[in-house]
N, C-alpha and C. Protein backbone atom coordinates (compact mmCIF):
# COMPACT_ATOMS: atom_id res chain seq x y z
N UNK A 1 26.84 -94.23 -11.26
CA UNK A 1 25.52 -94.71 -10.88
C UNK A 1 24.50 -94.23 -11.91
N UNK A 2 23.72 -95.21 -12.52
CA UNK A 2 22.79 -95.00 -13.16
C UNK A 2 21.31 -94.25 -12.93
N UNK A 3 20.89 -93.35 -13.83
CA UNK A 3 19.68 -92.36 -13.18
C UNK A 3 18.46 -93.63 -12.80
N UNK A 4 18.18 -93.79 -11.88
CA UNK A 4 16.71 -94.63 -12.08
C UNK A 4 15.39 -93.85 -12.37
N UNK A 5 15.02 -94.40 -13.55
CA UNK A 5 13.80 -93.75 -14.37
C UNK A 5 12.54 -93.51 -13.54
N UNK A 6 12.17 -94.85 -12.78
CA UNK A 6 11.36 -94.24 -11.74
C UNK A 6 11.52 -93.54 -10.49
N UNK A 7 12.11 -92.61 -10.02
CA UNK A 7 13.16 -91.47 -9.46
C UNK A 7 12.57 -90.51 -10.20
N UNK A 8 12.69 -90.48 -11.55
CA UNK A 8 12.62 -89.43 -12.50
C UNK A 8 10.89 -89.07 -12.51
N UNK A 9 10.05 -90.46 -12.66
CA UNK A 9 8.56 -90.29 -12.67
C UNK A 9 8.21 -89.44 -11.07
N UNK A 10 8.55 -90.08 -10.39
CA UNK A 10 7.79 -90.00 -8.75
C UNK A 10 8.64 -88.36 -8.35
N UNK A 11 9.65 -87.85 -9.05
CA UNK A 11 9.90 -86.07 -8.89
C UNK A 11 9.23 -85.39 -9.72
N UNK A 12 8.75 -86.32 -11.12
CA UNK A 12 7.60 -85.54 -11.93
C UNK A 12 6.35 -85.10 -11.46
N UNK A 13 5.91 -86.23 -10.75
CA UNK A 13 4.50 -86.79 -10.12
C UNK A 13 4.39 -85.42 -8.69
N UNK A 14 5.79 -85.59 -8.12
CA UNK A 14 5.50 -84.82 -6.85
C UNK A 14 5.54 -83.13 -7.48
N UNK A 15 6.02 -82.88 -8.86
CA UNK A 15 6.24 -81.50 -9.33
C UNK A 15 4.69 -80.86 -9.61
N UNK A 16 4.18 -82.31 -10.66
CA UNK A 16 2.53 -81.93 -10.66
C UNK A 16 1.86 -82.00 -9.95
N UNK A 17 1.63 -82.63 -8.73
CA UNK A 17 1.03 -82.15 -7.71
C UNK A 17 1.19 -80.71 -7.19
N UNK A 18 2.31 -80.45 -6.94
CA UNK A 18 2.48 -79.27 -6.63
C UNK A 18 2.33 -78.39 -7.49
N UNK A 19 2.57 -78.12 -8.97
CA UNK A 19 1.82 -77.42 -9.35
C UNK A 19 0.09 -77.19 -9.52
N UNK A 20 0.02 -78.22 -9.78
CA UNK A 20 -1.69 -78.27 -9.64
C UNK A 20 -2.37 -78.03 -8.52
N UNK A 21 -1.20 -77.93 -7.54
CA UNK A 21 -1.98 -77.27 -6.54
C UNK A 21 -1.99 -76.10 -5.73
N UNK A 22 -1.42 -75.38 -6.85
CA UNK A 22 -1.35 -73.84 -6.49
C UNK A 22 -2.13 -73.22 -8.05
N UNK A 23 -2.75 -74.05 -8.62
CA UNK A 23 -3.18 -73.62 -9.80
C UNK A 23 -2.94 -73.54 -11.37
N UNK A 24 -1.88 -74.72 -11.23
CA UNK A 24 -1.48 -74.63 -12.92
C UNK A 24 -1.91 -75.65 -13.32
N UNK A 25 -1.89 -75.89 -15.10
CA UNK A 25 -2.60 -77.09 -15.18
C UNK A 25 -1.86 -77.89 -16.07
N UNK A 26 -1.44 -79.11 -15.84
CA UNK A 26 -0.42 -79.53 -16.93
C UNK A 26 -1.12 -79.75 -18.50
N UNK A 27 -0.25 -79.36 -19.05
CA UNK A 27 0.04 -79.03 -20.75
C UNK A 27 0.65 -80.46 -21.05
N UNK A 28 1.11 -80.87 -20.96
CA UNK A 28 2.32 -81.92 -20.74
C UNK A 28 3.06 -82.65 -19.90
N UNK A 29 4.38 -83.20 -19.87
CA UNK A 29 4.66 -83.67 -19.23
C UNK A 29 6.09 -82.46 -18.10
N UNK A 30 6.79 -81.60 -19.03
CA UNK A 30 7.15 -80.79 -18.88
C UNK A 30 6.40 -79.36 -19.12
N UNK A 31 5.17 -79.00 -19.27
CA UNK A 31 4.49 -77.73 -19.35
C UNK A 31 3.18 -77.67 -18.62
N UNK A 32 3.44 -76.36 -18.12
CA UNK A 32 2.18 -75.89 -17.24
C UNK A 32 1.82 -74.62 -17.17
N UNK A 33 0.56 -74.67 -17.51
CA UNK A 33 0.10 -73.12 -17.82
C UNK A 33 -1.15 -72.57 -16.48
N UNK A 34 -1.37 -71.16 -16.81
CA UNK A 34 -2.15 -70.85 -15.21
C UNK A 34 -3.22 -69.46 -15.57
N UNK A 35 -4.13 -69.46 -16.22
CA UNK A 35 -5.17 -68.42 -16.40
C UNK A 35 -4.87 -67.00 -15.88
N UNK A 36 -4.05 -66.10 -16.21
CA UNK A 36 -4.30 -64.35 -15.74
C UNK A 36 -4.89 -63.71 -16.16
N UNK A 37 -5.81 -63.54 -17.62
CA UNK A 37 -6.69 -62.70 -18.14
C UNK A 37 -7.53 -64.01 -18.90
N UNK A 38 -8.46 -63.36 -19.05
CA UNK A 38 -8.82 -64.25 -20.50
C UNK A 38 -7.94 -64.36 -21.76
N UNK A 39 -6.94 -63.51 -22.06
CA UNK A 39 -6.01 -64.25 -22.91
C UNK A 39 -4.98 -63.95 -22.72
N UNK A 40 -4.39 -64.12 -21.24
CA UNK A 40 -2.91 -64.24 -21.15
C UNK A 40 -2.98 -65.08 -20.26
N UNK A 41 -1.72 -66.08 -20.33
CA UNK A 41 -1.78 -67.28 -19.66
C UNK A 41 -0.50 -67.14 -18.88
N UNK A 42 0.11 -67.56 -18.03
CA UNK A 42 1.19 -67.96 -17.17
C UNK A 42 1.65 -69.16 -17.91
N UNK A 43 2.85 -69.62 -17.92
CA UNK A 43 3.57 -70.29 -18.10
C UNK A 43 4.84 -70.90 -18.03
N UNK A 44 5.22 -72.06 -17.72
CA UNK A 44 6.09 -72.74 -16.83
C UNK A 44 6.47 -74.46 -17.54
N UNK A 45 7.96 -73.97 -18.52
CA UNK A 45 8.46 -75.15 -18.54
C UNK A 45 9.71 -75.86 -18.18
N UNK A 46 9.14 -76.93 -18.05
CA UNK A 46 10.54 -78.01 -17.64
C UNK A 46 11.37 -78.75 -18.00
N UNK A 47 12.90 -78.18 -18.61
CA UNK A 47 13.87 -78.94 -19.00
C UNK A 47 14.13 -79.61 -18.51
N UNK A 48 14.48 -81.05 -18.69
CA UNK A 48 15.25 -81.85 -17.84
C UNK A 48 16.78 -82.21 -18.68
N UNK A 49 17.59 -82.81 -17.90
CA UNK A 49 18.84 -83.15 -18.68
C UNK A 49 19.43 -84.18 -17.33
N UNK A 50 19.92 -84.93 -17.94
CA UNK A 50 20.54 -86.11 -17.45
C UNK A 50 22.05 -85.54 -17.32
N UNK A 51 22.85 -85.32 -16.36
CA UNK A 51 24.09 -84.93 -15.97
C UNK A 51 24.97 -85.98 -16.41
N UNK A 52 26.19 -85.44 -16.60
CA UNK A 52 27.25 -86.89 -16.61
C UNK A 52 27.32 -87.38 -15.55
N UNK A 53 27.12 -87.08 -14.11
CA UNK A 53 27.25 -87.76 -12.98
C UNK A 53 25.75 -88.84 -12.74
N UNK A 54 25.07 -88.68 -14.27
CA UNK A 54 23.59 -89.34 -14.07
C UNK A 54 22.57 -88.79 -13.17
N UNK A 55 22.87 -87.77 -12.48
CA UNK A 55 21.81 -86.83 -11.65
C UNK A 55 20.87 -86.06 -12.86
N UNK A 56 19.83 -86.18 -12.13
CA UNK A 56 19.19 -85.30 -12.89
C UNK A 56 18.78 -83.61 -12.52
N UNK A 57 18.88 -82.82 -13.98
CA UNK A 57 18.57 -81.67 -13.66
C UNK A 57 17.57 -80.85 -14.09
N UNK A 58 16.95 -80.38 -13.66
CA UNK A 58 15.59 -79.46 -14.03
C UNK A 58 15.84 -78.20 -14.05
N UNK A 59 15.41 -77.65 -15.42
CA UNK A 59 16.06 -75.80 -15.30
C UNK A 59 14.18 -75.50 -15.91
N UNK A 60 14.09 -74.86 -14.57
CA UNK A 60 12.41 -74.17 -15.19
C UNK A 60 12.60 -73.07 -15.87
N UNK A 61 11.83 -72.75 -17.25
CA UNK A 61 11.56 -72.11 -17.80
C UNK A 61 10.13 -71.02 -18.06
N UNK A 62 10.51 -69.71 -17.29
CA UNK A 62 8.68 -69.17 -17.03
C UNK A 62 8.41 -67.89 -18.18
N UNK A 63 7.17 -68.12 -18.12
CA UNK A 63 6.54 -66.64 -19.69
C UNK A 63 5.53 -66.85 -19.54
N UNK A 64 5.28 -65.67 -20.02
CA UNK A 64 3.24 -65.29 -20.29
C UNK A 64 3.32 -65.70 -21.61
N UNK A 65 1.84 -66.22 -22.04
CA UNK A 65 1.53 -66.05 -23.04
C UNK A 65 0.28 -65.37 -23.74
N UNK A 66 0.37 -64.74 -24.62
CA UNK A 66 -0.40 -63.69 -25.19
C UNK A 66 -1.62 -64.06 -25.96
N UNK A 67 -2.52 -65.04 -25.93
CA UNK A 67 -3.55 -66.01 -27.18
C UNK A 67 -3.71 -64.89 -28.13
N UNK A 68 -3.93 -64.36 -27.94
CA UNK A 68 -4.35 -62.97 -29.79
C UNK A 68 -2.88 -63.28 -30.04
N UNK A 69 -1.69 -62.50 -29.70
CA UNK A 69 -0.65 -62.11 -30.52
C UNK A 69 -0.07 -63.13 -30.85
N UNK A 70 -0.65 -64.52 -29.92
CA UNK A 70 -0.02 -66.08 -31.01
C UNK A 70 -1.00 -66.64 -32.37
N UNK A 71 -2.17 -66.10 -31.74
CA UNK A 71 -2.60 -66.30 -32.95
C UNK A 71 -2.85 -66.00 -34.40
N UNK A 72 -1.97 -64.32 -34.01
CA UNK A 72 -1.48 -63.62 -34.92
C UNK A 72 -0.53 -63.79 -35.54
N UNK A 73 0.62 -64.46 -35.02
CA UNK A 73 1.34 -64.76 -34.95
C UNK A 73 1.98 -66.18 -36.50
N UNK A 74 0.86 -66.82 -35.74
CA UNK A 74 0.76 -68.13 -36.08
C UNK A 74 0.00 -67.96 -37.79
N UNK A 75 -0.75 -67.22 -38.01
CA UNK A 75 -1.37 -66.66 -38.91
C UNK A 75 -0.96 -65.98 -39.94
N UNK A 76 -0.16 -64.88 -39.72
CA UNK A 76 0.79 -64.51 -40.17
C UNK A 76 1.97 -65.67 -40.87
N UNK A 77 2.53 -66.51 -39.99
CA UNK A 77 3.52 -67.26 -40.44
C UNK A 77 2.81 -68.76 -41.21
N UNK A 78 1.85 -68.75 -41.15
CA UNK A 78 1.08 -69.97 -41.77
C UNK A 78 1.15 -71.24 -41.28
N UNK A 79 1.09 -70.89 -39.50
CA UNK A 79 1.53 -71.94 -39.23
C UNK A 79 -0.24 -72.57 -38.13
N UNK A 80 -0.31 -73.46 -38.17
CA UNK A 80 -1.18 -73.87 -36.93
C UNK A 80 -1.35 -73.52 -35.62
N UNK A 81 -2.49 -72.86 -34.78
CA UNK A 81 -2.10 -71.74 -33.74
C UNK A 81 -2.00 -73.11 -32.59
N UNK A 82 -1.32 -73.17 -31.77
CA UNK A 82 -1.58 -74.16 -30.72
C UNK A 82 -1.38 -73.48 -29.18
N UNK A 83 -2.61 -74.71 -28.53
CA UNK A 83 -3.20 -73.22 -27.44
C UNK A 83 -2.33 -73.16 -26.37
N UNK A 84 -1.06 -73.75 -26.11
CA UNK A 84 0.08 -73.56 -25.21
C UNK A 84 0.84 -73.23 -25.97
N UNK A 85 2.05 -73.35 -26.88
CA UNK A 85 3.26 -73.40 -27.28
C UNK A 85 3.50 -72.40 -28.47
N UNK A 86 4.32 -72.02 -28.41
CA UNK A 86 5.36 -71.30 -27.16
C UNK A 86 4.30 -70.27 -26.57
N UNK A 87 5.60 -69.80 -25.99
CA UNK A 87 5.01 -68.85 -24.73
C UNK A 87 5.41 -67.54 -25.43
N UNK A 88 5.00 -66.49 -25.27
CA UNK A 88 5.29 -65.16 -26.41
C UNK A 88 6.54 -64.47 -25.54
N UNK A 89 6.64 -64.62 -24.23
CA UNK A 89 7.88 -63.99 -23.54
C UNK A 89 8.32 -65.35 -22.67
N UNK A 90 9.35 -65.72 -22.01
CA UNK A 90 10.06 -66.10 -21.53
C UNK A 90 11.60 -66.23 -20.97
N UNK A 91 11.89 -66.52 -20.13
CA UNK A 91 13.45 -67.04 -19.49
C UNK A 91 13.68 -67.76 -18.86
N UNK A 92 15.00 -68.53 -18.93
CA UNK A 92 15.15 -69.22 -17.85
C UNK A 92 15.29 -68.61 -16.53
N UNK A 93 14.44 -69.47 -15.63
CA UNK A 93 14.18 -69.03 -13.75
C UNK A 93 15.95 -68.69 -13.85
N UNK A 94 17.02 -69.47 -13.95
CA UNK A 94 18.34 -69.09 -13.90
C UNK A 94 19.00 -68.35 -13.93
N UNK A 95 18.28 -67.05 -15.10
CA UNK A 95 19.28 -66.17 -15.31
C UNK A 95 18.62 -65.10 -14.91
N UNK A 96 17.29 -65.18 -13.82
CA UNK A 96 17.32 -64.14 -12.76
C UNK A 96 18.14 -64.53 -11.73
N UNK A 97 18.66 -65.27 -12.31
CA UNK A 97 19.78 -65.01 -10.43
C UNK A 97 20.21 -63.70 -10.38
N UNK A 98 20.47 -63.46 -9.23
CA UNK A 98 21.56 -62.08 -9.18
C UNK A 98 22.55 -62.17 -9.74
N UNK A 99 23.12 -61.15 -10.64
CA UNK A 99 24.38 -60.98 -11.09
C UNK A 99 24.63 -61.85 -12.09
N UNK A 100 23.85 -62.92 -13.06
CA UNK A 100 23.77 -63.58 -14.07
C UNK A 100 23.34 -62.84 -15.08
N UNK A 101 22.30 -62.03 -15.21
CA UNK A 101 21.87 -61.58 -16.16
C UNK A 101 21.60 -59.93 -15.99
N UNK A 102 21.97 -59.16 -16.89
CA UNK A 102 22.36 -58.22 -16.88
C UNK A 102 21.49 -57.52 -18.26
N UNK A 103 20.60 -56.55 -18.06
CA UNK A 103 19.85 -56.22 -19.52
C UNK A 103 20.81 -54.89 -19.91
């Protein structure tokens, strides 16, 4: 069975609502960020991947981000600072499962 694309919009649609309504603000279509200091941001992105069974799957990806140390960052490496991407820490939500990830 084939994924139907609009399936895919209307779980997007119901994701941004719900984020936006606990306070994040979409970045994108997969990114959403959420004000904790004046320059550290929350952040929250969304892989998607099309399964071989055509299901679709979403693996969220969460991190702060740091605006000075990206823009240091970015500066340093000569690159263009941009005011979401990336996130200076992150993981996948996944590998806090219990017993997946292990430091």
């Amino acid at each position: 069975m084939k994924l139907d694309k609009s399936k895919v919009e209307i779980a997007f649609s119901e994701i941004k609502n719900a984020m936006e309504g606990i306070g994040f603000k979409r970045r994108s279509q997969e990114i959403y960020t959420h004000p904790i200091t004046k320059n550290v941001v929350g952040w929250v992105g969304l892989n998607r991947k099309v399964a071989a069974d055509e299901s679709l799957e979403i693996n969220p990806v969460i991190g702060v981000r740091h605006q000075e140390v990206e823009k240091m960052v970015a500066q340093l490496s000569g690159v263009e600072f941009h005011q979401y991407i990336p996130p200076s820490i992150s993981i996948p939500l996944g590998y806090l499962e219990k017993g997946k990830y292990a430091p």
